[in-house]
N, C-alpha and C. Protein backbone atom coordinates (compact mmCIF):
# COMPACT_ATOMS: atom_id res chain seq x y z
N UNK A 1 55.56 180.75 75.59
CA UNK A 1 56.57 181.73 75.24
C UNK A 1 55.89 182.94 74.62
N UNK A 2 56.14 184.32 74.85
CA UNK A 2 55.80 185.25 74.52
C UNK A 2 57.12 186.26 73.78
N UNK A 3 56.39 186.74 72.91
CA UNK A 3 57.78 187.43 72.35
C UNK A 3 57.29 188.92 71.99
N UNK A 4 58.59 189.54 71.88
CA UNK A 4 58.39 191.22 72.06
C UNK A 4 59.52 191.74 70.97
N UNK A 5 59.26 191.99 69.68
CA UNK A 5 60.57 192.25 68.80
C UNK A 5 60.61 193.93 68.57
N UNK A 6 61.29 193.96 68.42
CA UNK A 6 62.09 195.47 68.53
C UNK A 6 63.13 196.12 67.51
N UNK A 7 63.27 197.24 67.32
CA UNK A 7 64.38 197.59 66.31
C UNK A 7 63.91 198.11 65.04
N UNK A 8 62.52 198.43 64.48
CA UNK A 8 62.08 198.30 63.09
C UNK A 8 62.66 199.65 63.29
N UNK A 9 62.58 200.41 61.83
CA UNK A 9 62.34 201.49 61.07
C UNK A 9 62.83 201.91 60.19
N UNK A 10 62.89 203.16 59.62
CA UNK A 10 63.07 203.72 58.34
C UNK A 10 64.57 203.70 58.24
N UNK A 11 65.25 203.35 57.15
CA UNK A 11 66.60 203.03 56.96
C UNK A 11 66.78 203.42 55.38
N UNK A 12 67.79 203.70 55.68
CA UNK A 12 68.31 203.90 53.99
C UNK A 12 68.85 203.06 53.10
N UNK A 13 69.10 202.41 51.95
CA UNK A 13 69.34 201.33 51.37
C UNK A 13 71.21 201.91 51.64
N UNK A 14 71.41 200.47 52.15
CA UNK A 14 73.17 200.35 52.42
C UNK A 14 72.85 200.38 53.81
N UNK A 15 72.43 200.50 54.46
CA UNK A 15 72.48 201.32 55.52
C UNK A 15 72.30 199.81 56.92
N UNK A 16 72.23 199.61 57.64
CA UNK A 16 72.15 198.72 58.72
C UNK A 16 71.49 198.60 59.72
N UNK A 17 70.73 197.69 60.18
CA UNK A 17 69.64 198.12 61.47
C UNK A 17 69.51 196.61 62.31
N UNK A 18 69.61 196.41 63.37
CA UNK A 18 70.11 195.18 64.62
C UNK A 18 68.44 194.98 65.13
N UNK A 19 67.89 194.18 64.92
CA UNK A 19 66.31 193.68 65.33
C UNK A 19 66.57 192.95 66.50
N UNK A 20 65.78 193.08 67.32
CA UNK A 20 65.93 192.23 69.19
C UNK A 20 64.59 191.95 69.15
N UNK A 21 64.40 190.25 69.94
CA UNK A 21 63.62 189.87 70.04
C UNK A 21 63.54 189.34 71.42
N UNK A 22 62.75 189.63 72.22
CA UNK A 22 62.84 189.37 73.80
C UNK A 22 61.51 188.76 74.18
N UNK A 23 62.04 187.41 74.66
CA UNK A 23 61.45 186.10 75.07
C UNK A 23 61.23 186.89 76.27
N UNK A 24 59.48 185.60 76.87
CA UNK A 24 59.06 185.72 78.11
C UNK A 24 59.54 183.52 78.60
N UNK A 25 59.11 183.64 79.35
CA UNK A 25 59.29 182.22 79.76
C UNK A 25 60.12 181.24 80.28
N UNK A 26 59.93 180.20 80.24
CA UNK A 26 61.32 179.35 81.24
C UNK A 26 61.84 178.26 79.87
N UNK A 27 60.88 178.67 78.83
CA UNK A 27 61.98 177.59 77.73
C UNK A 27 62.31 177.66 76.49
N UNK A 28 62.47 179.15 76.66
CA UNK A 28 63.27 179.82 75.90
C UNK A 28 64.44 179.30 75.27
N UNK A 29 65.63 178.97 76.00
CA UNK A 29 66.54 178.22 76.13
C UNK A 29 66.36 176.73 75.40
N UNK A 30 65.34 176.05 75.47
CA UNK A 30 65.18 174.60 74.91
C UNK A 30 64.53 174.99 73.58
N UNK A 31 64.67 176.34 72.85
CA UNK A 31 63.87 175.97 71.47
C UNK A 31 64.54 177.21 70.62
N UNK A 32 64.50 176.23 69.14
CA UNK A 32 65.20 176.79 68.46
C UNK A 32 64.68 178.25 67.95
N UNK A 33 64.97 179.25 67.15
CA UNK A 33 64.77 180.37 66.97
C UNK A 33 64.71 181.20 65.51
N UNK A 34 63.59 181.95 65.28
CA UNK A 34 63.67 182.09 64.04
C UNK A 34 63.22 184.03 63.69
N UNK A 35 63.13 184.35 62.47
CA UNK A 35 62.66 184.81 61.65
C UNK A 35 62.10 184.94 60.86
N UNK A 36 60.67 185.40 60.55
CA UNK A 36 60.20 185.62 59.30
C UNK A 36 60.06 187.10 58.49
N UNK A 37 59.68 187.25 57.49
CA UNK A 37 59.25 188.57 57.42
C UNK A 37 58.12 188.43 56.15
N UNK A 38 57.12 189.48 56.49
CA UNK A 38 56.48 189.60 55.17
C UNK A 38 56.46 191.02 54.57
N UNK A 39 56.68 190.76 53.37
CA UNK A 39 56.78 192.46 52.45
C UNK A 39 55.06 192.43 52.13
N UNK A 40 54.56 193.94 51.31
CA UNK A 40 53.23 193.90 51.32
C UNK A 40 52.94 193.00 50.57
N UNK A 41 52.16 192.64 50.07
CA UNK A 41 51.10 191.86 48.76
C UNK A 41 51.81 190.22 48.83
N UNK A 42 52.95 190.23 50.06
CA UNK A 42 53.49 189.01 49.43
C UNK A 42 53.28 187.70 50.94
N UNK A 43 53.63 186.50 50.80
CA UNK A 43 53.03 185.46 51.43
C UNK A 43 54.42 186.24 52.94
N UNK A 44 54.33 185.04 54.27
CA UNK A 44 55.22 185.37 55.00
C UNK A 44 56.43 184.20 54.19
N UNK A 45 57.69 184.92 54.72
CA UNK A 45 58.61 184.11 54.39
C UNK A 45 60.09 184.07 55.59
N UNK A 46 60.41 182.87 55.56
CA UNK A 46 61.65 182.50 56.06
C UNK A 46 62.97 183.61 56.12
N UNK A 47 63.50 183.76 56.95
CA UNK A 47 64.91 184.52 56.61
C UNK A 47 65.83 183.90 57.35
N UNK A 48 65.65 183.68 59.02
CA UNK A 48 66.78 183.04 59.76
C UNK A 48 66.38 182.35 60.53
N UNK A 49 67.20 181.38 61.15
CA UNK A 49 66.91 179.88 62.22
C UNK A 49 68.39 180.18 63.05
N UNK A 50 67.87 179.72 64.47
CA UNK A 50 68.84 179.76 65.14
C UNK A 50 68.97 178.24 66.00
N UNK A 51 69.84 177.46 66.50
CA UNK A 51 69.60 176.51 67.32
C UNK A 51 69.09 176.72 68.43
N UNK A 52 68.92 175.95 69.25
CA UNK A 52 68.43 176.20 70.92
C UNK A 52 69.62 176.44 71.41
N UNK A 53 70.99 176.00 71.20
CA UNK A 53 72.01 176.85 71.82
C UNK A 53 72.89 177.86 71.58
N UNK A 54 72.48 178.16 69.89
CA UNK A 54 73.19 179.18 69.29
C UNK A 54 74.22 178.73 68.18
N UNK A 55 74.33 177.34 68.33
CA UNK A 55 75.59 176.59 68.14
C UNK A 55 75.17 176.12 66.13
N UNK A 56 74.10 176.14 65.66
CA UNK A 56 73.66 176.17 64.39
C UNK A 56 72.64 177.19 64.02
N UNK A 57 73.07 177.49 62.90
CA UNK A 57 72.62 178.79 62.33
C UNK A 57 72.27 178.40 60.96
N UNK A 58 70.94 178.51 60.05
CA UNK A 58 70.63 179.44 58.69
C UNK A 58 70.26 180.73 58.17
N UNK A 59 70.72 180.71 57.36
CA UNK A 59 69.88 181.73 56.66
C UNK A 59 69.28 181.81 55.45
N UNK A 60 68.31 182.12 54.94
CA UNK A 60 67.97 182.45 53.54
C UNK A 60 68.52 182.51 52.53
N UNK A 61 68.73 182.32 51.18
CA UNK A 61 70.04 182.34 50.09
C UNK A 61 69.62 184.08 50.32
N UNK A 62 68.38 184.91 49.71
CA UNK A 62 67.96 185.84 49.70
C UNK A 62 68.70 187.04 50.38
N UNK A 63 69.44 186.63 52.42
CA UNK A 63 70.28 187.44 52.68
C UNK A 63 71.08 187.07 53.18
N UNK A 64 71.84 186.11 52.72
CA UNK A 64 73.06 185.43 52.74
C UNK A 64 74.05 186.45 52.35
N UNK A 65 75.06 186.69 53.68
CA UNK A 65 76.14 187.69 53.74
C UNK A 65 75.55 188.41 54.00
N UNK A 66 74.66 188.67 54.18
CA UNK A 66 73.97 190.36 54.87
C UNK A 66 73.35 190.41 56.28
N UNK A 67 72.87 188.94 56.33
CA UNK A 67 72.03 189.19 57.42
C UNK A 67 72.80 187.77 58.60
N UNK A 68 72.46 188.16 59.61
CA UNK A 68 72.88 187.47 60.86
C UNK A 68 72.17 187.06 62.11
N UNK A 69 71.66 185.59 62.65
CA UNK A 69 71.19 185.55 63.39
C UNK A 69 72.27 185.52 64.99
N UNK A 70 71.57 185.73 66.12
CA UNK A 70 72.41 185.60 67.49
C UNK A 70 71.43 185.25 68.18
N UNK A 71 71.65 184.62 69.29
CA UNK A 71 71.00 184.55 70.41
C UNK A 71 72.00 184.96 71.72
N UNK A 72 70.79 184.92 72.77
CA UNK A 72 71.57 185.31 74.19
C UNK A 72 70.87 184.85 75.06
N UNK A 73 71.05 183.45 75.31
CA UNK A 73 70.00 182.35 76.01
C UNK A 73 69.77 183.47 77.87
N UNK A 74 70.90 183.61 78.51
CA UNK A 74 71.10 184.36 79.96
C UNK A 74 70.30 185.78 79.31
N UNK A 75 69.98 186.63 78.37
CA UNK A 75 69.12 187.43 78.45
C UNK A 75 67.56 187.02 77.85
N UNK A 76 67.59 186.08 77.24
CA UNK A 76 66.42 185.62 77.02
C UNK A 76 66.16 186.39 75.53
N UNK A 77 67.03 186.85 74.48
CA UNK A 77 66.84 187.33 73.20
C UNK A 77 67.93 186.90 72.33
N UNK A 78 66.72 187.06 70.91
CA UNK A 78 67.23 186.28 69.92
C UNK A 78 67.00 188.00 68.89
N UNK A 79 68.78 187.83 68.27
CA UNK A 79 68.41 189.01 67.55
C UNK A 79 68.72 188.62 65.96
N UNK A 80 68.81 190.23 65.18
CA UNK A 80 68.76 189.58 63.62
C UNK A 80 69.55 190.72 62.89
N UNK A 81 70.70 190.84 63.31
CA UNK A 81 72.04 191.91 62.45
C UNK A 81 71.93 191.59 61.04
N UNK A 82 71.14 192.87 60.30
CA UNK A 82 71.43 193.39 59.09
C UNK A 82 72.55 194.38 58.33
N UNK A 83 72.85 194.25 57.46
CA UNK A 83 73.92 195.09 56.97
C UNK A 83 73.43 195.20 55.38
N UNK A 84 74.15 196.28 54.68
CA UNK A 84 73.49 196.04 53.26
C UNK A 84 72.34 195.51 53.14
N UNK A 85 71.47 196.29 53.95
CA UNK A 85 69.89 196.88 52.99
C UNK A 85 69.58 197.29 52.20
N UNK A 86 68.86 196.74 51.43
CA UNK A 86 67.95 196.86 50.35
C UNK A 86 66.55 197.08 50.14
N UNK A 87 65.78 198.00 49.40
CA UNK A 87 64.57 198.41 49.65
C UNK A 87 63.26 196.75 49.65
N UNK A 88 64.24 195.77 48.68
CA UNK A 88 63.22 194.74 48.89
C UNK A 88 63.12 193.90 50.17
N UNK A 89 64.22 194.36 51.02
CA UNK A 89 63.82 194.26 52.39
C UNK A 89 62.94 194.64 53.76
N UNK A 90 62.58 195.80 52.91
CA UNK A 90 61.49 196.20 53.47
C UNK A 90 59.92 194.75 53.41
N UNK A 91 59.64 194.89 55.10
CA UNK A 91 58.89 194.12 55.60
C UNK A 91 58.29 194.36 56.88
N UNK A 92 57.15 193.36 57.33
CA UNK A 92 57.34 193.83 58.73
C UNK A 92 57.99 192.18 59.20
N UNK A 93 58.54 192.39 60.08
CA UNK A 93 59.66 190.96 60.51
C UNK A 93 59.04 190.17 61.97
N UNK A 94 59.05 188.98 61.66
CA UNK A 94 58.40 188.51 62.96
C UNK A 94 59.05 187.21 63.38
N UNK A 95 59.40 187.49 64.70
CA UNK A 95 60.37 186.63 65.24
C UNK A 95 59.37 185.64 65.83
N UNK A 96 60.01 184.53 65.81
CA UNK A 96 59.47 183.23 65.90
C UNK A 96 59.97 182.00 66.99
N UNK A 97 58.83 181.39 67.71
CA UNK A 97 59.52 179.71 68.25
C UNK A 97 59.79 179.09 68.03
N UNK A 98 60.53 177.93 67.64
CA UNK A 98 60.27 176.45 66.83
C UNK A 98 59.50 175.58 68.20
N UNK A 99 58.93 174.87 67.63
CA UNK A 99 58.51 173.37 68.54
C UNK A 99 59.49 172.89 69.16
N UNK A 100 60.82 172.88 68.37
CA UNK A 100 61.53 172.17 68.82
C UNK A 100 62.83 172.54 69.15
N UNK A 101 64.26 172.00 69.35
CA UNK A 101 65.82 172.43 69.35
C UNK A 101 66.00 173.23 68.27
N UNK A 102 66.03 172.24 67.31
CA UNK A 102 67.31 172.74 66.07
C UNK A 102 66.15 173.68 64.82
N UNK A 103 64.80 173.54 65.14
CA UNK A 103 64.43 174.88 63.90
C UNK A 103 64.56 174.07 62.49
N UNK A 104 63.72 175.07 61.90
CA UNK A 104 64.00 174.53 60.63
C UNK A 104 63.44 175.47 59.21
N UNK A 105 62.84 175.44 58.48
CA UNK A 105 62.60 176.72 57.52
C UNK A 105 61.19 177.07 56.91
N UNK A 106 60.25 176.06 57.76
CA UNK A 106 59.01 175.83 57.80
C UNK A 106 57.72 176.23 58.43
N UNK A 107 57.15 177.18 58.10
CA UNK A 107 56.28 178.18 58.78
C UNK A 107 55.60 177.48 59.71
N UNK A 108 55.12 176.39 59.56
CA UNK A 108 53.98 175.85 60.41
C UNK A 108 54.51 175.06 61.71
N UNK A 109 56.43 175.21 61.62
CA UNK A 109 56.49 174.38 62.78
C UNK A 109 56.96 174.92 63.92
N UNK A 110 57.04 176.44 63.50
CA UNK A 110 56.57 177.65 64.32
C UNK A 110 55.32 177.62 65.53
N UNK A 111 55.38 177.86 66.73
CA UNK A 111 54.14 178.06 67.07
C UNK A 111 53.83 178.93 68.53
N UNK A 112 54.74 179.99 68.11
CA UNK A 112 55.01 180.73 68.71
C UNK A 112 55.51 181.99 67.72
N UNK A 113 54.48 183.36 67.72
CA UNK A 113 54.98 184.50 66.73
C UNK A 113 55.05 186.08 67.66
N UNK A 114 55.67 186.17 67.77
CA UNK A 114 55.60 187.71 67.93
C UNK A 114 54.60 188.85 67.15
N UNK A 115 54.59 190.13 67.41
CA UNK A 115 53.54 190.96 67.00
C UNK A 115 54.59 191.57 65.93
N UNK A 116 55.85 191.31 65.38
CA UNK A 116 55.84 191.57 64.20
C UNK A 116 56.52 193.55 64.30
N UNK A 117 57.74 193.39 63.94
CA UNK A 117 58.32 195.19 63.83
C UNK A 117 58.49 195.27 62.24
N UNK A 118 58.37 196.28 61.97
CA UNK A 118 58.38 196.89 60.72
C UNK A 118 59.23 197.81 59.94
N UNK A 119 59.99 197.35 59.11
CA UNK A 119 61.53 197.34 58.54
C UNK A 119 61.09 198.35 57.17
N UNK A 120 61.40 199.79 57.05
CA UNK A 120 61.26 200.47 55.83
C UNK A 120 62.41 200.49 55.11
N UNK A 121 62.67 200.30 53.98
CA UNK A 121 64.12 200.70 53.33
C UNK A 121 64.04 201.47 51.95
N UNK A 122 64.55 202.63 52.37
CA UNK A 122 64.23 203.60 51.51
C UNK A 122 65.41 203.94 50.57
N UNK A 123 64.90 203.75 49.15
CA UNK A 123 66.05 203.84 48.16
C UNK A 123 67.07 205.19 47.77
């Protein structure tokens, strides 16, 4: 699986910005779906999980009510609807595979990363 994420840039705090992540491959569809992001100086971290069919969803306490995962198995992308931004959201964001269906909140069981778009939020 190859991935291609899309959507970063400069945003204003309040303000809203829709991240797309566009799968290559044939099993896409059989694996669950995620998010990470890392801000500077800081480790990568968790934000959203999607199921392999869309049908279970987390998110982070961090942007709980703000942020939203989707998928679109027939286009082959998994996206990440923000609303109420905040400058500590600023990151660069990197969409992710799971190994498996259902995902889970665990960096390493990832193994599949994208090159990572880059989210400014300016106060």
């Amino acid at each position: 699986v190859q991935l291609q994420a899309s959507g970063g840039g400069l945003v204003q705090a309040g303000g809203s910005l829709r991240l797309s992540c566009a799968a290559s491959g044939r099993t896409f569809s059989t694996k669950a779906m995620g998010w990470f992001r890392q801000a500077p100086g800081n480790e990568r971290e968790f934000v959203a999980v999607i199921s392999w069919s869309g049908g279970s969803t987390y998110v982070a306490d961090s942007v709980k009510g703000r942020f939203t995962i989707s998928r679109d198995n027939a286009a082959n992308t998994v996206y990440l609807q923000r609303i109420s931004l905040k400058p500590e959201d600023t990151a660069i964001y990197y969409c992710v595979a799971h190994k498996a269906r259902w995902g889970s909140t665990v960096l390493s069981e990832y193994n599949y990363w994208g090159q990572g778009t880059l989210v400014t939020v300016s106060s």
